[in-house]
PDB file of N, CA and C in Angstrom:
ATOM      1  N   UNK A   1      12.421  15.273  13.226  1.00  0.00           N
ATOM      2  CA  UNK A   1      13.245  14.727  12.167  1.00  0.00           C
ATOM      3  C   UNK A   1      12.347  14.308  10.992  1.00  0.00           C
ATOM      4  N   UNK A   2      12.581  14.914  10.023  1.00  0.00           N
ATOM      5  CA  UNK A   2      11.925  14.382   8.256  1.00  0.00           C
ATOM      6  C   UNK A   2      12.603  12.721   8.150  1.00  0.00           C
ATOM      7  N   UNK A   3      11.423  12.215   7.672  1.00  0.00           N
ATOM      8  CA  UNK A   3      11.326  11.105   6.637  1.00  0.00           C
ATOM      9  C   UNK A   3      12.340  10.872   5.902  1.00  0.00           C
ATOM     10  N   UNK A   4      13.231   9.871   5.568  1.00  0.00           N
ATOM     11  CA  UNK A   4      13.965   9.532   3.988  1.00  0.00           C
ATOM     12  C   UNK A   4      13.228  10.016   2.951  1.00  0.00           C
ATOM     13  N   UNK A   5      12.248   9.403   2.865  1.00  0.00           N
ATOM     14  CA  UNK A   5      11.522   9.633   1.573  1.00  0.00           C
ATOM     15  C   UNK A   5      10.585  11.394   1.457  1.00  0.00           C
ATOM     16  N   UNK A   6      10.475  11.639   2.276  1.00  0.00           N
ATOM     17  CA  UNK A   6      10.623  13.202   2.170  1.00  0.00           C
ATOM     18  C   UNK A   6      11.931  14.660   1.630  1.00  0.00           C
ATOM     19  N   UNK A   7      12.888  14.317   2.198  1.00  0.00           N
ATOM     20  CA  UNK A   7      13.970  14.931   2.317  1.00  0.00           C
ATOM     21  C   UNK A   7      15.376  14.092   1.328  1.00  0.00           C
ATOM     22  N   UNK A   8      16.260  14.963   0.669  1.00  0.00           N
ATOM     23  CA  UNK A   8      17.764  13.964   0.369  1.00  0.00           C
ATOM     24  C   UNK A   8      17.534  12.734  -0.700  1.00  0.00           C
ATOM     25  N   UNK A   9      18.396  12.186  -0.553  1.00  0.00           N
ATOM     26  CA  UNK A   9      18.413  11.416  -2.029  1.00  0.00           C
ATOM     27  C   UNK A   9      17.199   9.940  -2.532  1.00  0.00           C
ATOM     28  N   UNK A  10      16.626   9.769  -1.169  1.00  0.00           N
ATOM     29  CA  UNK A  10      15.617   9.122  -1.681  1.00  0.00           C
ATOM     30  C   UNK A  10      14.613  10.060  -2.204  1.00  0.00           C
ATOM     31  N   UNK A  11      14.541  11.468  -2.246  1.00  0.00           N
ATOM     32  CA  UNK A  11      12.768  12.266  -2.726  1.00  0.00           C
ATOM     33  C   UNK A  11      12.822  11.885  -3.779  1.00  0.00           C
ATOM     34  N   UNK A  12      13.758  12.037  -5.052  1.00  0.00           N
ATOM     35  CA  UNK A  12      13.434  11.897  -6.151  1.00  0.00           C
ATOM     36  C   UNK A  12      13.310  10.771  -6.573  1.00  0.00           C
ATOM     37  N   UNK A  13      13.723   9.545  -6.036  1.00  0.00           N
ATOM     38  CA  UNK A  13      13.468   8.219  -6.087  1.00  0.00           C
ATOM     39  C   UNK A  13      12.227   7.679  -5.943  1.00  0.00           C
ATOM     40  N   UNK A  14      11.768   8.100  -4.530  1.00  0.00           N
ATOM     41  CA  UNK A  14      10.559   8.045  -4.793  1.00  0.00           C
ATOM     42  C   UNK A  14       9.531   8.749  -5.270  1.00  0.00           C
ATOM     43  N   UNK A  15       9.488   9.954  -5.786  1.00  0.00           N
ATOM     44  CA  UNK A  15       8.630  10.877  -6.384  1.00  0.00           C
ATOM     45  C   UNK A  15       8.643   9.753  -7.820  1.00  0.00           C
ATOM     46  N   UNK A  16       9.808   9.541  -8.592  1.00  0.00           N
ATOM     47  CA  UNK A  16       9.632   8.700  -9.874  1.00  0.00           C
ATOM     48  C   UNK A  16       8.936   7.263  -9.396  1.00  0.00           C
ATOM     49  N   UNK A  17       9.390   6.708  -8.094  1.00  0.00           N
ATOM     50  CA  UNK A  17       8.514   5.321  -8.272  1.00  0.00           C
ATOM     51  C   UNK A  17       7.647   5.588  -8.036  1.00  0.00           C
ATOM     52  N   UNK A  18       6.801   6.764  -7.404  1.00  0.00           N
ATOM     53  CA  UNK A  18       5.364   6.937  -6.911  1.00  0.00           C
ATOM     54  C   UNK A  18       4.159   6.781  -8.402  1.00  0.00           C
ATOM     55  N   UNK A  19       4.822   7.726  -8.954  1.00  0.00           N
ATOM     56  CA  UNK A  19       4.384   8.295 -10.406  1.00  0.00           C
ATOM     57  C   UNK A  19       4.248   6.796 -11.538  1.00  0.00           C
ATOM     58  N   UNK A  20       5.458   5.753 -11.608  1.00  0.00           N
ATOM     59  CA  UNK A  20       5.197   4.524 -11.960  1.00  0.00           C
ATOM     60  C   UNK A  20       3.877   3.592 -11.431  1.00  0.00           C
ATOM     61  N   UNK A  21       3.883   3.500 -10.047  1.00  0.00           N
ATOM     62  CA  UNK A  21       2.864   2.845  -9.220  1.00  0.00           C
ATOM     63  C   UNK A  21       1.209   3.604  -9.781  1.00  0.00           C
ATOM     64  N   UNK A  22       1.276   4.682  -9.783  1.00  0.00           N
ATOM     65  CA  UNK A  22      -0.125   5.407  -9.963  1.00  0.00           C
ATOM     66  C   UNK A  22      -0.441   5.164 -11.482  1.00  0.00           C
ATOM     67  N   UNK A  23       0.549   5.010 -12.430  1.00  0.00           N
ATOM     68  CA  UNK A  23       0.547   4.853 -13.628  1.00  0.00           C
ATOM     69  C   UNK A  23      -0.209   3.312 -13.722  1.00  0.00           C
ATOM     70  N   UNK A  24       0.534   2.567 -13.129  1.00  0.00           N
ATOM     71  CA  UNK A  24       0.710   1.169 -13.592  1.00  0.00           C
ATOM     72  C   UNK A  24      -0.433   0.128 -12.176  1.00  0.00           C
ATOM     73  N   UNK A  25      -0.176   0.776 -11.606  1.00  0.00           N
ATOM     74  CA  UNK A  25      -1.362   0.010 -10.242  1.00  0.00           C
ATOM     75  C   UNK A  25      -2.644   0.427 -10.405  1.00  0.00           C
ATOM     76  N   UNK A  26      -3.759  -0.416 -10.205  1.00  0.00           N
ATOM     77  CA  UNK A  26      -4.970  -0.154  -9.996  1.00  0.00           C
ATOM     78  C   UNK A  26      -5.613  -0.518  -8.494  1.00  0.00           C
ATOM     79  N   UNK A  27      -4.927  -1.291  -8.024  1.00  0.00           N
ATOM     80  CA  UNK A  27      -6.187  -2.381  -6.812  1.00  0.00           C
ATOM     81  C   UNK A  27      -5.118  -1.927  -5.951  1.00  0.00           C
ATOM     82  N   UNK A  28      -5.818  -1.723  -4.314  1.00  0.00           N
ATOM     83  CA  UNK A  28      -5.167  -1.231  -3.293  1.00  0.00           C
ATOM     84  C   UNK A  28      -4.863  -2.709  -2.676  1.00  0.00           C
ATOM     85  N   UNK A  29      -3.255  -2.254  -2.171  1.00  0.00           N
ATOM     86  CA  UNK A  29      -2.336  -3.787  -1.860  1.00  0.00           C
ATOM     87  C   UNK A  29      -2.537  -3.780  -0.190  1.00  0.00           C
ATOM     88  N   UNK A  30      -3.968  -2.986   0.067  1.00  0.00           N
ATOM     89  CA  UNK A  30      -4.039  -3.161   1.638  1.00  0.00           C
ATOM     90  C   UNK A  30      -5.247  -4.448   1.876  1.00  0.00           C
ATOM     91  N   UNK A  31      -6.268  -3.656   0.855  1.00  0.00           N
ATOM     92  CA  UNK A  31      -7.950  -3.971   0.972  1.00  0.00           C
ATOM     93  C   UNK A  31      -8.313  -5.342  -0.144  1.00  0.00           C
ATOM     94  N   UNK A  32      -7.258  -4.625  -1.580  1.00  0.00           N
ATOM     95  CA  UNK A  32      -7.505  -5.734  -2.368  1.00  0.00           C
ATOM     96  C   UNK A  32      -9.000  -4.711  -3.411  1.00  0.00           C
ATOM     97  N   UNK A  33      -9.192  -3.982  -2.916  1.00  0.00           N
ATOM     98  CA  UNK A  33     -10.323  -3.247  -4.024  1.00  0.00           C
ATOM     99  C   UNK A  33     -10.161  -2.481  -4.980  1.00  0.00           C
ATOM    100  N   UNK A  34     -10.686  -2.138  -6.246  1.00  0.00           N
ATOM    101  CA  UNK A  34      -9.723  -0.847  -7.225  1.00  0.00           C
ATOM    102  C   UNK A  34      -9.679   0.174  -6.270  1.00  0.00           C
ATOM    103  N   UNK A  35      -8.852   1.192  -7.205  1.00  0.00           N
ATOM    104  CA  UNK A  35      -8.482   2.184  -7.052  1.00  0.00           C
ATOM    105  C   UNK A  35      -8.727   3.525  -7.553  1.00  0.00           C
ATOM    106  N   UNK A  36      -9.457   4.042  -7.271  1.00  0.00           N
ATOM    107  CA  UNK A  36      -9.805   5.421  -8.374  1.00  0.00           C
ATOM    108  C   UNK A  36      -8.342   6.213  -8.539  1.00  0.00           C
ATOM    109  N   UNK A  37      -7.888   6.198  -9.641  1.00  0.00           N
ATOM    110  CA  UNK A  37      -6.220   7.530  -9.293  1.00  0.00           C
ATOM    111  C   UNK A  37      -6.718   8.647  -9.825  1.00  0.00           C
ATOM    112  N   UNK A  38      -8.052   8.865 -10.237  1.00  0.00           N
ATOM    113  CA  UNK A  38      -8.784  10.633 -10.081  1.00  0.00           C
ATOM    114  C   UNK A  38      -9.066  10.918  -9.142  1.00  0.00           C
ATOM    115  N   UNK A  39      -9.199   9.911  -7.743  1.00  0.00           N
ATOM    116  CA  UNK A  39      -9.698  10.859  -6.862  1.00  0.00           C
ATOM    117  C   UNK A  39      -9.023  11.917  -6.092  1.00  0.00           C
ATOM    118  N   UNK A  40      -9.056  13.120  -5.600  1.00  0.00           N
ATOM    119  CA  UNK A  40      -8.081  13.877  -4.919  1.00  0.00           C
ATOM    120  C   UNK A  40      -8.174  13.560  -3.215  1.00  0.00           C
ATOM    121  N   UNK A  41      -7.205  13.728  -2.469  1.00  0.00           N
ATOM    122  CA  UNK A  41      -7.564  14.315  -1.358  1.00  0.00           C
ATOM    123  C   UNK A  41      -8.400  15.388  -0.929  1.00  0.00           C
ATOM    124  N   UNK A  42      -9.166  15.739   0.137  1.00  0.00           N
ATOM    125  CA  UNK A  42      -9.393  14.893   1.171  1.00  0.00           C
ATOM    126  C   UNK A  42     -10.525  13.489   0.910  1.00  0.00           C
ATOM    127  N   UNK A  43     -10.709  13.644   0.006  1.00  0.00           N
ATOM    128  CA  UNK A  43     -11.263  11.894  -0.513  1.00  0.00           C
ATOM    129  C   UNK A  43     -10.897  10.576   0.409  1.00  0.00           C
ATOM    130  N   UNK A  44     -11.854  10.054   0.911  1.00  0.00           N
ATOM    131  CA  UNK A  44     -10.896   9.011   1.977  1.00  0.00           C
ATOM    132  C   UNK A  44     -10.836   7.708   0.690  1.00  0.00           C
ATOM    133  N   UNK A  45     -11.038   7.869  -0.371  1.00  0.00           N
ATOM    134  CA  UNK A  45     -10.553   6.706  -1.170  1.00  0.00           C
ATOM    135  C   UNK A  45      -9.848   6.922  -2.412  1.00  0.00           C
ATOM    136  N   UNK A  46      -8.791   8.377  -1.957  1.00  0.00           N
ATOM    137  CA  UNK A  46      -7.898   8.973  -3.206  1.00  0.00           C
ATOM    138  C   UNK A  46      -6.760   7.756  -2.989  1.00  0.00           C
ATOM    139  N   UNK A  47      -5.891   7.886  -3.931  1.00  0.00           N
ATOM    140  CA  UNK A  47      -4.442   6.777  -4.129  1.00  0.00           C
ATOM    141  C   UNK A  47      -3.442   7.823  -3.156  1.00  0.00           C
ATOM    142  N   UNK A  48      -3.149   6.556  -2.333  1.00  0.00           N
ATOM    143  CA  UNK A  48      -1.752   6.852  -1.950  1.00  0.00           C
ATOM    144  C   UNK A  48      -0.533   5.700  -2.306  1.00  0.00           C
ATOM    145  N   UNK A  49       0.592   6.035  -2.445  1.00  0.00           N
ATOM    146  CA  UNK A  49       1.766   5.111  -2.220  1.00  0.00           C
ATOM    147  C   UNK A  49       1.999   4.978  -0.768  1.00  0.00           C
ATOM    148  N   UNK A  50       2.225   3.167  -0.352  1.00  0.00           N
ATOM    149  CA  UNK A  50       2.148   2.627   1.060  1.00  0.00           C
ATOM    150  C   UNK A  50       3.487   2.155   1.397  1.00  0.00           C
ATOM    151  N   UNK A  51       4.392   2.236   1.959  1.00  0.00           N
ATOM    152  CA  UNK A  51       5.400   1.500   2.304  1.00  0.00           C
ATOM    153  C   UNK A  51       5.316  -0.105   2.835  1.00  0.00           C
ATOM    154  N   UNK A  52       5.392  -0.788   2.099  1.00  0.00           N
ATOM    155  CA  UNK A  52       5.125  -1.985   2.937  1.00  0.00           C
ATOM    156  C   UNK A  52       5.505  -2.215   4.012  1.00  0.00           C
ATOM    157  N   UNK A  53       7.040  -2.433   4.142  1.00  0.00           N
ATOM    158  CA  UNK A  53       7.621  -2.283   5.254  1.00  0.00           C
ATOM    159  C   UNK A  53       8.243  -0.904   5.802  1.00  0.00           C
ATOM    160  N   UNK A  54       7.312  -0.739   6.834  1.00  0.00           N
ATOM    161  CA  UNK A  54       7.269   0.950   7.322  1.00  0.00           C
ATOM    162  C   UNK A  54       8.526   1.422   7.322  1.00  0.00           C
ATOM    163  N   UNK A  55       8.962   2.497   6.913  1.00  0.00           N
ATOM    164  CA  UNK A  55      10.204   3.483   7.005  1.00  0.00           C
ATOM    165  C   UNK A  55      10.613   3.426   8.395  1.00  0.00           C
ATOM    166  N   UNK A  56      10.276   3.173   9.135  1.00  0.00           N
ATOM    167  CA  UNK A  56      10.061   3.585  10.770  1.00  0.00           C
ATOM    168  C   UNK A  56      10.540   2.178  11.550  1.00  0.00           C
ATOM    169  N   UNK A  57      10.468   1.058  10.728  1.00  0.00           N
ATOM    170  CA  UNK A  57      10.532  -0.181  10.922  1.00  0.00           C
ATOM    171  C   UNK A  57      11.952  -1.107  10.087  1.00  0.00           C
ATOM    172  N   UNK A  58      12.585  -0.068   9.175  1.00  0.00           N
ATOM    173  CA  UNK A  58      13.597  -0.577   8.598  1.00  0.00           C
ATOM    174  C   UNK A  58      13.388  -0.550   7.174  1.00  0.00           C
ATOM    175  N   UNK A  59      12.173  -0.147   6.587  1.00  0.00           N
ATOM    176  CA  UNK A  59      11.629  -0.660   5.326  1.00  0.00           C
ATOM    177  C   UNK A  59      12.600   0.549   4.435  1.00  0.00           C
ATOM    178  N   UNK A  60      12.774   0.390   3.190  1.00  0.00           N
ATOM    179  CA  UNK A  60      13.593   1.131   2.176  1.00  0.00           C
ATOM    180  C   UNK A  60      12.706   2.376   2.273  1.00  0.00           C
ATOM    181  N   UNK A  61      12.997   3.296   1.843  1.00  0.00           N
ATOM    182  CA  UNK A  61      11.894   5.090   1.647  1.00  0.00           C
ATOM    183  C   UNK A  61      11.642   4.676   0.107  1.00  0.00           C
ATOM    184  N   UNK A  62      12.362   4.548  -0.487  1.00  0.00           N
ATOM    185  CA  UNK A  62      11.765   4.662  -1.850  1.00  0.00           C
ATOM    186  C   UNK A  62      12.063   3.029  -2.788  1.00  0.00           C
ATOM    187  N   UNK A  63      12.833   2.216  -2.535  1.00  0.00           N
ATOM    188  CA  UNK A  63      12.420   1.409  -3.340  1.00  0.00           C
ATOM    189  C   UNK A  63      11.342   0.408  -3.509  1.00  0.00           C
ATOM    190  N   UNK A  64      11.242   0.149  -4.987  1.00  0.00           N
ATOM    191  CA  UNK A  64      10.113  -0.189  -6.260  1.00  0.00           C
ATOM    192  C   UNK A  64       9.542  -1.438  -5.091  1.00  0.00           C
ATOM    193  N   UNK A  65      10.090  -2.071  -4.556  1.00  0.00           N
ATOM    194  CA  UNK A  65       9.634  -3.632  -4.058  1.00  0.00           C
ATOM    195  C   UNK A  65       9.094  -2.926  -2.695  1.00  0.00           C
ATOM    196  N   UNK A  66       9.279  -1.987  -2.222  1.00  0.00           N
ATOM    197  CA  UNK A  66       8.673  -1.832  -0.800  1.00  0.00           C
ATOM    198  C   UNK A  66       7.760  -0.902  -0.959  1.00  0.00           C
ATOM    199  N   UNK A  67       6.348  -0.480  -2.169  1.00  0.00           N
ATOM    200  CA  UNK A  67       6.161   0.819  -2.527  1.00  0.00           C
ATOM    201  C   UNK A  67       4.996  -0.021  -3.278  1.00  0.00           C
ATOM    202  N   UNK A  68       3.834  -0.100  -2.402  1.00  0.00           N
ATOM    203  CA  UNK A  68       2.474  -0.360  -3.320  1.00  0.00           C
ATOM    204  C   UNK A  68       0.950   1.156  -3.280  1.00  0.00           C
ATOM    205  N   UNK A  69       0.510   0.535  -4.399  1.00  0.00           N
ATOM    206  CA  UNK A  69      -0.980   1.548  -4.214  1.00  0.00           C
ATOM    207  C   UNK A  69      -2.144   0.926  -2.998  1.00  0.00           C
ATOM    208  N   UNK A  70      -2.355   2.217  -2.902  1.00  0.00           N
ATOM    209  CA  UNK A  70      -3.639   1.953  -1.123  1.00  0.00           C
ATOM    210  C   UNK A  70      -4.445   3.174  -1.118  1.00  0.00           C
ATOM    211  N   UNK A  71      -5.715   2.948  -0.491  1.00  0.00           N
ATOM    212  CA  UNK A  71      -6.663   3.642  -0.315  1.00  0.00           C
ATOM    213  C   UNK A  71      -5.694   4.560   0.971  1.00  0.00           C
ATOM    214  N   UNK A  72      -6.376   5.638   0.894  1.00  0.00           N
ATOM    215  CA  UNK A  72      -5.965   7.009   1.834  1.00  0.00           C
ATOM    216  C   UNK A  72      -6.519   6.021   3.101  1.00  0.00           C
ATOM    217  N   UNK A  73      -7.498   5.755   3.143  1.00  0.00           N
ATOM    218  CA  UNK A  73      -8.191   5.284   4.573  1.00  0.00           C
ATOM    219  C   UNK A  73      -7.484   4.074   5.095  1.00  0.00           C
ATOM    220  N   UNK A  74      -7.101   2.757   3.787  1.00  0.00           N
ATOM    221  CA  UNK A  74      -6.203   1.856   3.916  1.00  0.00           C
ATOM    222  C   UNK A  74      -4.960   2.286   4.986  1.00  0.00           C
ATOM    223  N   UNK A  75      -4.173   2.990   4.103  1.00  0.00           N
ATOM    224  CA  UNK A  75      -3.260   3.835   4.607  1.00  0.00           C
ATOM    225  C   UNK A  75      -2.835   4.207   6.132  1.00  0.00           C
ATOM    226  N   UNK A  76      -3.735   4.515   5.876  1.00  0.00           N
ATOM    227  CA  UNK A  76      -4.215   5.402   7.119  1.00  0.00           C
ATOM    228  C   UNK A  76      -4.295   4.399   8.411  1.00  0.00           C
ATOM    229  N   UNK A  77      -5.258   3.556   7.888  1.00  0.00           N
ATOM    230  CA  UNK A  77      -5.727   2.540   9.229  1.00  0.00           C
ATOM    231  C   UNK A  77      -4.813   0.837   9.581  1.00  0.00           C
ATOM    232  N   UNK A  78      -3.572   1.312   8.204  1.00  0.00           N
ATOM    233  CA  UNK A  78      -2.461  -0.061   8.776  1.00  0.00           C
ATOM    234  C   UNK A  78      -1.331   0.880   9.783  1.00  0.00           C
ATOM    235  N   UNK A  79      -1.034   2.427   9.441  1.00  0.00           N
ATOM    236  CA  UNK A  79      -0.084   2.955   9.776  1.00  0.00           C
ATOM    237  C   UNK A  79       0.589   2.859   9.940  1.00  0.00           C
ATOM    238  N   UNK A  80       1.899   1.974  10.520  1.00  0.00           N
ATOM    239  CA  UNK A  80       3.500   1.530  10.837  1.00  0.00           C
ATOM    240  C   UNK A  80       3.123  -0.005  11.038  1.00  0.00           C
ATOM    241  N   UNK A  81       1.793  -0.553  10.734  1.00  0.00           N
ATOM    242  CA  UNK A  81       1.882  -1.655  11.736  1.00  0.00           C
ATOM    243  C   UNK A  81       2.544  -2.636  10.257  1.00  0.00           C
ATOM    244  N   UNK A  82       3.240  -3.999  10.910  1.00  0.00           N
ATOM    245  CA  UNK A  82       4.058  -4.887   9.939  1.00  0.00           C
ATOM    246  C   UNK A  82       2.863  -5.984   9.719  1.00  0.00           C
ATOM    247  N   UNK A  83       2.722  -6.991   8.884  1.00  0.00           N
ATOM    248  CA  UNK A  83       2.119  -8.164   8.562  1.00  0.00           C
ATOM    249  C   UNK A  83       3.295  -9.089   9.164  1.00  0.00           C
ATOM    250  N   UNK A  84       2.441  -9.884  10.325  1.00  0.00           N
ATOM    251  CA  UNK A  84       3.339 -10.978  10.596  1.00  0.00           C
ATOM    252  C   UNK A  84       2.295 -12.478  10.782  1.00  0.00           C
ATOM    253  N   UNK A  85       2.667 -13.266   9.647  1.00  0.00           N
ATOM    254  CA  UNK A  85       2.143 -14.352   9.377  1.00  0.00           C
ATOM    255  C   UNK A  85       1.841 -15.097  10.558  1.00  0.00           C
ATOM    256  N   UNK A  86       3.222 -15.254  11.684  1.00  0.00           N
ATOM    257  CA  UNK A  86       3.018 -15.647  13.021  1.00  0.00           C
ATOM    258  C   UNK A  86       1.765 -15.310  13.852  1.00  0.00           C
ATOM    259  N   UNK A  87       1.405 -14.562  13.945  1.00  0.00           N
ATOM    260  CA  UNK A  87       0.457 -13.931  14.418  1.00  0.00           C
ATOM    261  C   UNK A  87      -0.882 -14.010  14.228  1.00  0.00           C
ATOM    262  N   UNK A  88      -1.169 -15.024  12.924  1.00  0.00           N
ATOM    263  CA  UNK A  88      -2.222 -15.257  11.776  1.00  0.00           C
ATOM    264  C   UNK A  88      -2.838 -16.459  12.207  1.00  0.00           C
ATOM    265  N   UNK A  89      -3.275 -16.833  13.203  1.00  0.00           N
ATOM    266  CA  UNK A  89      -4.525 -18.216  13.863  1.00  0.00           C
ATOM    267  C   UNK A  89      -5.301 -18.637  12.930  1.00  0.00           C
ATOM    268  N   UNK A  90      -6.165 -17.956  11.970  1.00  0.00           N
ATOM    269  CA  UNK A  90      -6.814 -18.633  11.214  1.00  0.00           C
ATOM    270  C   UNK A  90      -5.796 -18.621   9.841  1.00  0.00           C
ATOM    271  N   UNK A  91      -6.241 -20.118   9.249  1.00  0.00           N
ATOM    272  CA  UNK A  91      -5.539 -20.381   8.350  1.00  0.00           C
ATOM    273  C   UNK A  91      -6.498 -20.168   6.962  1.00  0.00           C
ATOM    274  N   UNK A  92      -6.247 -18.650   6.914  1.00  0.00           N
ATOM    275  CA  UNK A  92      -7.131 -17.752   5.146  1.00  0.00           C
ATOM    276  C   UNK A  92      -5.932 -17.712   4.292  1.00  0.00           C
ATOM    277  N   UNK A  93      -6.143 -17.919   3.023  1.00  0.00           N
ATOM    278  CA  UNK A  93      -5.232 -17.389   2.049  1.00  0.00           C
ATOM    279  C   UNK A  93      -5.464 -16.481   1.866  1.00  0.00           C
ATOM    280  N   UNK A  94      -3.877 -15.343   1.879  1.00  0.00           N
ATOM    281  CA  UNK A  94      -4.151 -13.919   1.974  1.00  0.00           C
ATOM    282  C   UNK A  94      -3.323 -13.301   0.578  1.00  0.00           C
ATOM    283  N   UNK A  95      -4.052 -12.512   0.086  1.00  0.00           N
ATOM    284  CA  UNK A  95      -4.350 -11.658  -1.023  1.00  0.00           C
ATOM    285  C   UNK A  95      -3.258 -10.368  -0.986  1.00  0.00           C
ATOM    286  N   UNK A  96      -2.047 -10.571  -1.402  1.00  0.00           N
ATOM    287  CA  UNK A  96      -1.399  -9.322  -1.603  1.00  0.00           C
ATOM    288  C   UNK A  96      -0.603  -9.576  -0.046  1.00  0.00           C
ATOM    289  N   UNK A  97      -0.318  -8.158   0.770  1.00  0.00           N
ATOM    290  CA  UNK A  97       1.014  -8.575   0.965  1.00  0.00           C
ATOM    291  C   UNK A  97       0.114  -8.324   3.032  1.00  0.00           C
ATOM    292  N   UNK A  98      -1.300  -8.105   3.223  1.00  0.00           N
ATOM    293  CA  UNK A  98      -1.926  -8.173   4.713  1.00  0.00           C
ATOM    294  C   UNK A  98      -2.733  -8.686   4.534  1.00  0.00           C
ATOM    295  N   UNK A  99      -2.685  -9.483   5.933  1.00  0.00           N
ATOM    296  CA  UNK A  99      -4.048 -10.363   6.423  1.00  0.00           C
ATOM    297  C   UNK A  99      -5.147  -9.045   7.153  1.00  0.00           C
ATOM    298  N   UNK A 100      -5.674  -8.513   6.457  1.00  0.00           N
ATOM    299  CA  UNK A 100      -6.629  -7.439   6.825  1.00  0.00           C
ATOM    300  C   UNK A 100      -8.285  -7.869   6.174  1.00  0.00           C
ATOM    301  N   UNK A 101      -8.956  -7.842   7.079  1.00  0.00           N
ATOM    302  CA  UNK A 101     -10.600  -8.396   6.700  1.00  0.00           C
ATOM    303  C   UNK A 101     -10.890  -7.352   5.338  1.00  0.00           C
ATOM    304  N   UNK A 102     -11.646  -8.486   4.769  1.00  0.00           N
ATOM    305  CA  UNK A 102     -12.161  -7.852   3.365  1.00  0.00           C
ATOM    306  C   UNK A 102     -13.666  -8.066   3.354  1.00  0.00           C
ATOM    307  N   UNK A 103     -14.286  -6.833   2.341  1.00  0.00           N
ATOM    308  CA  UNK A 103     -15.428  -7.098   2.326  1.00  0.00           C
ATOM    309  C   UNK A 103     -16.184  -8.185   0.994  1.00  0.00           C
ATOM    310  N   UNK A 104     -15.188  -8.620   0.323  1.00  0.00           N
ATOM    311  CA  UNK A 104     -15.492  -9.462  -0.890  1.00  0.00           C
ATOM    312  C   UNK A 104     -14.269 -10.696  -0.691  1.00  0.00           C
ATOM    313  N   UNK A 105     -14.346 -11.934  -1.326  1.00  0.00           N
ATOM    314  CA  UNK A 105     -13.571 -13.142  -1.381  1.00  0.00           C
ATOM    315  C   UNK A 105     -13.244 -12.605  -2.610  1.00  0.00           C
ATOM    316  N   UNK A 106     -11.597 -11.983  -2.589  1.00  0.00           N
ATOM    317  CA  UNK A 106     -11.453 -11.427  -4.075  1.00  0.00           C
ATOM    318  C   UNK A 106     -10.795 -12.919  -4.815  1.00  0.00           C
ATOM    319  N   UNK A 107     -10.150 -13.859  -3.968  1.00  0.00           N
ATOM    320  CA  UNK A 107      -9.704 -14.771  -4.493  1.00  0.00           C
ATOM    321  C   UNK A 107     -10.972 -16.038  -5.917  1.00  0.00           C
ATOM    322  N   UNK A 108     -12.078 -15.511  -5.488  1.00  0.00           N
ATOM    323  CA  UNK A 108     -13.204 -16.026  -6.400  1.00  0.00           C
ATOM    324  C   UNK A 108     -13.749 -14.543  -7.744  1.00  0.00           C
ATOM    325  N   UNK A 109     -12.629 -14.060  -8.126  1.00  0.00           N
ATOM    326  CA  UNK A 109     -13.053 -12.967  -8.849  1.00  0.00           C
ATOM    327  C   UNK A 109     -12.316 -13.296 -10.040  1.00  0.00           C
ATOM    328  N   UNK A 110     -12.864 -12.963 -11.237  1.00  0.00           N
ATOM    329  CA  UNK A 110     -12.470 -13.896 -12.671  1.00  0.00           C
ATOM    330  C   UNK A 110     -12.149 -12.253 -13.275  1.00  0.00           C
ATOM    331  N   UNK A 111     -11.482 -12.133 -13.834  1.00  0.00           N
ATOM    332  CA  UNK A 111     -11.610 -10.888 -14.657  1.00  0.00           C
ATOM    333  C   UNK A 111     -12.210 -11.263 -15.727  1.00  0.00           C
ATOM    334  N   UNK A 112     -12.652 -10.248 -16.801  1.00  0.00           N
ATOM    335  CA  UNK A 112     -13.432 -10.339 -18.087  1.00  0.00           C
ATOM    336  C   UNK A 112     -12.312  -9.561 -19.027  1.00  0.00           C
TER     337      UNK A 112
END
């Protein structure tokens, strides 16, 4: 069985929000790091669009609020899994929408 967001009336929904996100996103909403949107596949740090809440899990296929930018590898290495705060023992303030280890404290980052 195909995807919503592959097949039927969500493709074009999300093909246009994908195209907004790549436009308008820079920093991956997994890792928290930029984003190159030149890089191509098989690049493990090309842009993909991420479902926040997995298709598979109830999450919308194409709408704007469930639909961030992520590294291919990001991607890749949350796969269906959900962010559940419950589950979260140490008490970190978390950056975007997963408690996933980072390699920088982006919360101490100033833009110029």
């Amino acid at each position: 069985m195909t995807r919503a967001d592959r097949q039927g009336p969500h493709r074009v929904a999300y093909d246009k929000n994908r195209k907004k996100i790549l436009m308008t996103q820079n920093v991956c909403g997994i890792c928290g790091k930029p984003v190159d949107v030149k890089l191509k596949p098989p690049n493990p740090l090309a842009p993909t669009v991420d479902h926040i809440i997995p298709v598979n899990k109830g999450g919308h296929p194409s709408a704007m609020e469930n639909l961030q930018l992520a590294h291919a590898t990001c991607n890749r290495q949350k796969s269906d899994k959900l962010f559940n705060a419950k589950t979260n023992k140490v008490d970190v303030k978390t950056i975007g929408n997963r408690n996933l280890p980072k390699s920088l404290d982006w919360t101490l980052y100033k833009s110029s």
